[in-house]
PDB file of N, CA and C in Angstrom:
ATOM      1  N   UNK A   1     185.119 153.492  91.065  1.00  0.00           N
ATOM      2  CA  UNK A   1     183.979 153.741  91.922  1.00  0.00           C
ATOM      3  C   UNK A   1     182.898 154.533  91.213  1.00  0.00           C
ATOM      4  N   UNK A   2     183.568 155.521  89.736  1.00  0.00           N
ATOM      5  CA  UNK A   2     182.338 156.108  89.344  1.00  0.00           C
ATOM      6  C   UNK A   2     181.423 155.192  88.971  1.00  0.00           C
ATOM      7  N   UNK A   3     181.827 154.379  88.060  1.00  0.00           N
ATOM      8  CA  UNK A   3     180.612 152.817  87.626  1.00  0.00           C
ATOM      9  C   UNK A   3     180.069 152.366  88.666  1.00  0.00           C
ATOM     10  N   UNK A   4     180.260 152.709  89.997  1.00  0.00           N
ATOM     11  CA  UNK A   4     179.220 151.930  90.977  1.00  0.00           C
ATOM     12  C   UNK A   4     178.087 153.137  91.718  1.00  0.00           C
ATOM     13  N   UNK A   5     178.151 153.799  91.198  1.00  0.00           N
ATOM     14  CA  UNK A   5     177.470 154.921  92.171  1.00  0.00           C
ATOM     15  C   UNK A   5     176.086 154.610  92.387  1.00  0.00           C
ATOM     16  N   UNK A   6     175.129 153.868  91.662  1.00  0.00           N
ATOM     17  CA  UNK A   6     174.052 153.356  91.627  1.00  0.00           C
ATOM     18  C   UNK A   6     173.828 152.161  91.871  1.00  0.00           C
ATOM     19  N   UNK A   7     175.088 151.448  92.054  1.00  0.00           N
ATOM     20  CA  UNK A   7     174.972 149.577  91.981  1.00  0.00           C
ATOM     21  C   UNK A   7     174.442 149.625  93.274  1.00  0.00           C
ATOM     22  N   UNK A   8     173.697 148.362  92.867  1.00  0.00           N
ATOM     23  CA  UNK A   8     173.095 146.952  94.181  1.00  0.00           C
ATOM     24  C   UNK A   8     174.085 146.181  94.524  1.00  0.00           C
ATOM     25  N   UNK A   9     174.666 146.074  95.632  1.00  0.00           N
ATOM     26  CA  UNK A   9     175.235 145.405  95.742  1.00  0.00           C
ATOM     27  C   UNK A   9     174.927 144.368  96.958  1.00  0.00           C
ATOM     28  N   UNK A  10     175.404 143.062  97.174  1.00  0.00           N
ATOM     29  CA  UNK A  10     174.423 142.255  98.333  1.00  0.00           C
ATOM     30  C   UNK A  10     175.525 141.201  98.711  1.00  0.00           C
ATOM     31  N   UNK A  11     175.859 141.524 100.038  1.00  0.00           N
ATOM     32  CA  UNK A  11     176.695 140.710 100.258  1.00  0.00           C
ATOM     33  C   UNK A  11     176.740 139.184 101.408  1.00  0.00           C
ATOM     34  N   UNK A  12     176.831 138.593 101.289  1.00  0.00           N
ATOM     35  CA  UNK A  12     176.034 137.015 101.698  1.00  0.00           C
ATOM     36  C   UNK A  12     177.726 136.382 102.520  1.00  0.00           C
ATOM     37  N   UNK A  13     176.884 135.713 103.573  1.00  0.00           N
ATOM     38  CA  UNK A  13     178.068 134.788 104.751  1.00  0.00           C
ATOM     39  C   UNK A  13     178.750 133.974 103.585  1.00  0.00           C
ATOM     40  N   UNK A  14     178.167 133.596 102.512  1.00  0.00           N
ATOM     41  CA  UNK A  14     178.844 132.516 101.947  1.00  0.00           C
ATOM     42  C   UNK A  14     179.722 132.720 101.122  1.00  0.00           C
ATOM     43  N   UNK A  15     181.247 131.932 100.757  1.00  0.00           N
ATOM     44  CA  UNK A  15     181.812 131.806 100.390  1.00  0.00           C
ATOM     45  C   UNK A  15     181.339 131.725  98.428  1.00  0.00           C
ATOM     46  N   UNK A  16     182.783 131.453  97.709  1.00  0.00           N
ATOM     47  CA  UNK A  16     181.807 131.668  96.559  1.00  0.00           C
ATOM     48  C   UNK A  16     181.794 130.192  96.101  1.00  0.00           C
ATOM     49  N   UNK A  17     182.673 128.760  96.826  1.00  0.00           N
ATOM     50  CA  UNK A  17     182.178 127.804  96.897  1.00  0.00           C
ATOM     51  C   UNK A  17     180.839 127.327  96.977  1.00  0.00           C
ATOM     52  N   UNK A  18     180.715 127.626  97.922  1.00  0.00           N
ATOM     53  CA  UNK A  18     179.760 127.485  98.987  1.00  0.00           C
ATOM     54  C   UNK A  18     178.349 128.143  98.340  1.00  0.00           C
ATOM     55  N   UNK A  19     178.491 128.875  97.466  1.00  0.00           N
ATOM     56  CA  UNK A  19     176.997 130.220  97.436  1.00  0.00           C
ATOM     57  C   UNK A  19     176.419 129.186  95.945  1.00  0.00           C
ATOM     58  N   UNK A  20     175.233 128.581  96.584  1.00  0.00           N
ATOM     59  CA  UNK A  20     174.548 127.625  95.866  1.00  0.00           C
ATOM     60  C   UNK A  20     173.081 128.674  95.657  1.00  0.00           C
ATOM     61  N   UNK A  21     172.243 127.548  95.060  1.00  0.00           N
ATOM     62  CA  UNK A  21     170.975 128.457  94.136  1.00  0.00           C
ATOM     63  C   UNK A  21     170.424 129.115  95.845  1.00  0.00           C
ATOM     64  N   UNK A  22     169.958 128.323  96.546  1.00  0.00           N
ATOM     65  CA  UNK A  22     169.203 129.857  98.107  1.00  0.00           C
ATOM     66  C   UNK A  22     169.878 130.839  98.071  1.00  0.00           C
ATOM     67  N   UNK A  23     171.594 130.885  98.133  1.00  0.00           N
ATOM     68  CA  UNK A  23     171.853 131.929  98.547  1.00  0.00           C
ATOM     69  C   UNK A  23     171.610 132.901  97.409  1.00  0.00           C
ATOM     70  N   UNK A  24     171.494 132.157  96.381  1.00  0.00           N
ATOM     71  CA  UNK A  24     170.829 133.404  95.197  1.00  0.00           C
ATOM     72  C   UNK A  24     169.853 133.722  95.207  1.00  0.00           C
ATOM     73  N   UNK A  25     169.164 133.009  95.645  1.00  0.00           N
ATOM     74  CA  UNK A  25     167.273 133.312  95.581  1.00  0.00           C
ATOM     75  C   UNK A  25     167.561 134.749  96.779  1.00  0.00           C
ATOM     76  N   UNK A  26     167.830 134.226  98.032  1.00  0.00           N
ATOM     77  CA  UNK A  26     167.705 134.948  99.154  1.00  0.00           C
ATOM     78  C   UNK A  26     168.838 136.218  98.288  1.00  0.00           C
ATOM     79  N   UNK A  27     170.039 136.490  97.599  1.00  0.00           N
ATOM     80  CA  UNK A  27     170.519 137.624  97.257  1.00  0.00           C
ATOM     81  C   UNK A  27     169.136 138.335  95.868  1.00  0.00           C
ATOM     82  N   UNK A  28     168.535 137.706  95.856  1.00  0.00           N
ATOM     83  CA  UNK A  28     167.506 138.554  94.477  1.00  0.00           C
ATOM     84  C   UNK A  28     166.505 138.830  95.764  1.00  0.00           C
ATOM     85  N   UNK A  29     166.031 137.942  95.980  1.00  0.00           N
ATOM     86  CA  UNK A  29     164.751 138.325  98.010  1.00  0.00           C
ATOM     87  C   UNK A  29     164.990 139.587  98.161  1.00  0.00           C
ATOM     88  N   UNK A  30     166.545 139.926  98.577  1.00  0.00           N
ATOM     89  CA  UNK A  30     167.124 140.955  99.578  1.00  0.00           C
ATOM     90  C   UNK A  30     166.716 142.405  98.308  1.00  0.00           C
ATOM     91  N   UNK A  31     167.478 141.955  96.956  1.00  0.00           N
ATOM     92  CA  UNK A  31     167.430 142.795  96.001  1.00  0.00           C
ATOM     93  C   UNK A  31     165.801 143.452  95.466  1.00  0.00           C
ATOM     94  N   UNK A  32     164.927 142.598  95.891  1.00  0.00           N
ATOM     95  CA  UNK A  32     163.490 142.842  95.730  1.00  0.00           C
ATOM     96  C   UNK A  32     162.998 143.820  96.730  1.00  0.00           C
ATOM     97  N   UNK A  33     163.418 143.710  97.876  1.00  0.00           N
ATOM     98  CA  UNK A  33     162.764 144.629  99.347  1.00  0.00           C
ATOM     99  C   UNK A  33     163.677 145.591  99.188  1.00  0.00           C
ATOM    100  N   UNK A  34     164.391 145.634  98.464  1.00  0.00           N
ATOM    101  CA  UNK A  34     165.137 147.442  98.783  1.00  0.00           C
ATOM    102  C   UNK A  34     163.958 148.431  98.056  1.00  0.00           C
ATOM    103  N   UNK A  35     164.430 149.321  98.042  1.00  0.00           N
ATOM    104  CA  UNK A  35     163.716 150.871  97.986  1.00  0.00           C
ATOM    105  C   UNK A  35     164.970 151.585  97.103  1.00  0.00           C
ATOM    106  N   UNK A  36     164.715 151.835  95.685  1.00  0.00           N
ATOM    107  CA  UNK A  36     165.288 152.651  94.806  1.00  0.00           C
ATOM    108  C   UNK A  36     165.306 153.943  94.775  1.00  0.00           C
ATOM    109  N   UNK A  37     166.056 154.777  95.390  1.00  0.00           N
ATOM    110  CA  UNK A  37     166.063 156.592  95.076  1.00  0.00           C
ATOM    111  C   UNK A  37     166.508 156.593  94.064  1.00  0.00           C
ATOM    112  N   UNK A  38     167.565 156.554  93.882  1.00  0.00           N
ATOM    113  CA  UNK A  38     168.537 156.518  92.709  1.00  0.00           C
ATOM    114  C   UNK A  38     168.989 157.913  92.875  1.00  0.00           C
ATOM    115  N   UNK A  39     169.629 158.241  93.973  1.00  0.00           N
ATOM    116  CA  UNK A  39     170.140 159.787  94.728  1.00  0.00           C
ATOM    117  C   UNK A  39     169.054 160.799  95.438  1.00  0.00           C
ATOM    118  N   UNK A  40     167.413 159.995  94.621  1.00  0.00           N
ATOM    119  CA  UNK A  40     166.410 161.273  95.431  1.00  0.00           C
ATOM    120  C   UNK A  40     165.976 161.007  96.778  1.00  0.00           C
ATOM    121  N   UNK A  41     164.772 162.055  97.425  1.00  0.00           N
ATOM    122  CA  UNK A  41     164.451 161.935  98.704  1.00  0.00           C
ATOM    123  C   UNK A  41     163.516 160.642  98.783  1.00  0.00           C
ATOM    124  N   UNK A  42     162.683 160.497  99.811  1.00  0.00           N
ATOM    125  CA  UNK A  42     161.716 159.376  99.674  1.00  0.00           C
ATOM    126  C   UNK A  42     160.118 160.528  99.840  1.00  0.00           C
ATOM    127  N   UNK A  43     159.672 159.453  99.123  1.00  0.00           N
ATOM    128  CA  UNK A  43     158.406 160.072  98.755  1.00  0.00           C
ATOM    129  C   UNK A  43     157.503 160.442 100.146  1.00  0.00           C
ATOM    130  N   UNK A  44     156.966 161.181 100.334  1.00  0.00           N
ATOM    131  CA  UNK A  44     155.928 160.841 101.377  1.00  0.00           C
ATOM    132  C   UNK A  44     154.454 160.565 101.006  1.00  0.00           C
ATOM    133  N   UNK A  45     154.504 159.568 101.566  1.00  0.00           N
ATOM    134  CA  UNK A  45     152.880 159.427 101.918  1.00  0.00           C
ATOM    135  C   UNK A  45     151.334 160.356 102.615  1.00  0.00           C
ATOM    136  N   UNK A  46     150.324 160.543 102.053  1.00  0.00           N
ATOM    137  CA  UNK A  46     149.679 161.316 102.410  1.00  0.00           C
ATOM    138  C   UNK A  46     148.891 160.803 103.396  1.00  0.00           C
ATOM    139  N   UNK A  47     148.753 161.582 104.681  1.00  0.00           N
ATOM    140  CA  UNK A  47     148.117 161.071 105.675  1.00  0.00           C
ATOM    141  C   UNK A  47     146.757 161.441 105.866  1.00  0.00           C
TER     142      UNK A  47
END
């Protein structure tokens, strides 16, 4: 578990038969809209 403390991980309905090129596109999609701390706070925005 120490090697994962930072991993992305993305987990999809599909089987690993089954997990054709969408469900990869849509697992990199998902991997694109996250938000990286990498353990820190989130930034704030100035209003």
């Amino acid at each position: 578990m120490w090697q994962a403390a930072y991993s992305e991980l993305v987990f999809v309905p599909q089987h690993w038969p089954d997990f054709d090129k969408a469900a990869l596109e849509g697992a990199i999609a998902e991997f694109g809209r996250r938000e990286r701390r990498f353990g820190g706070l989130v930034a704030k925005t100035a209003s």
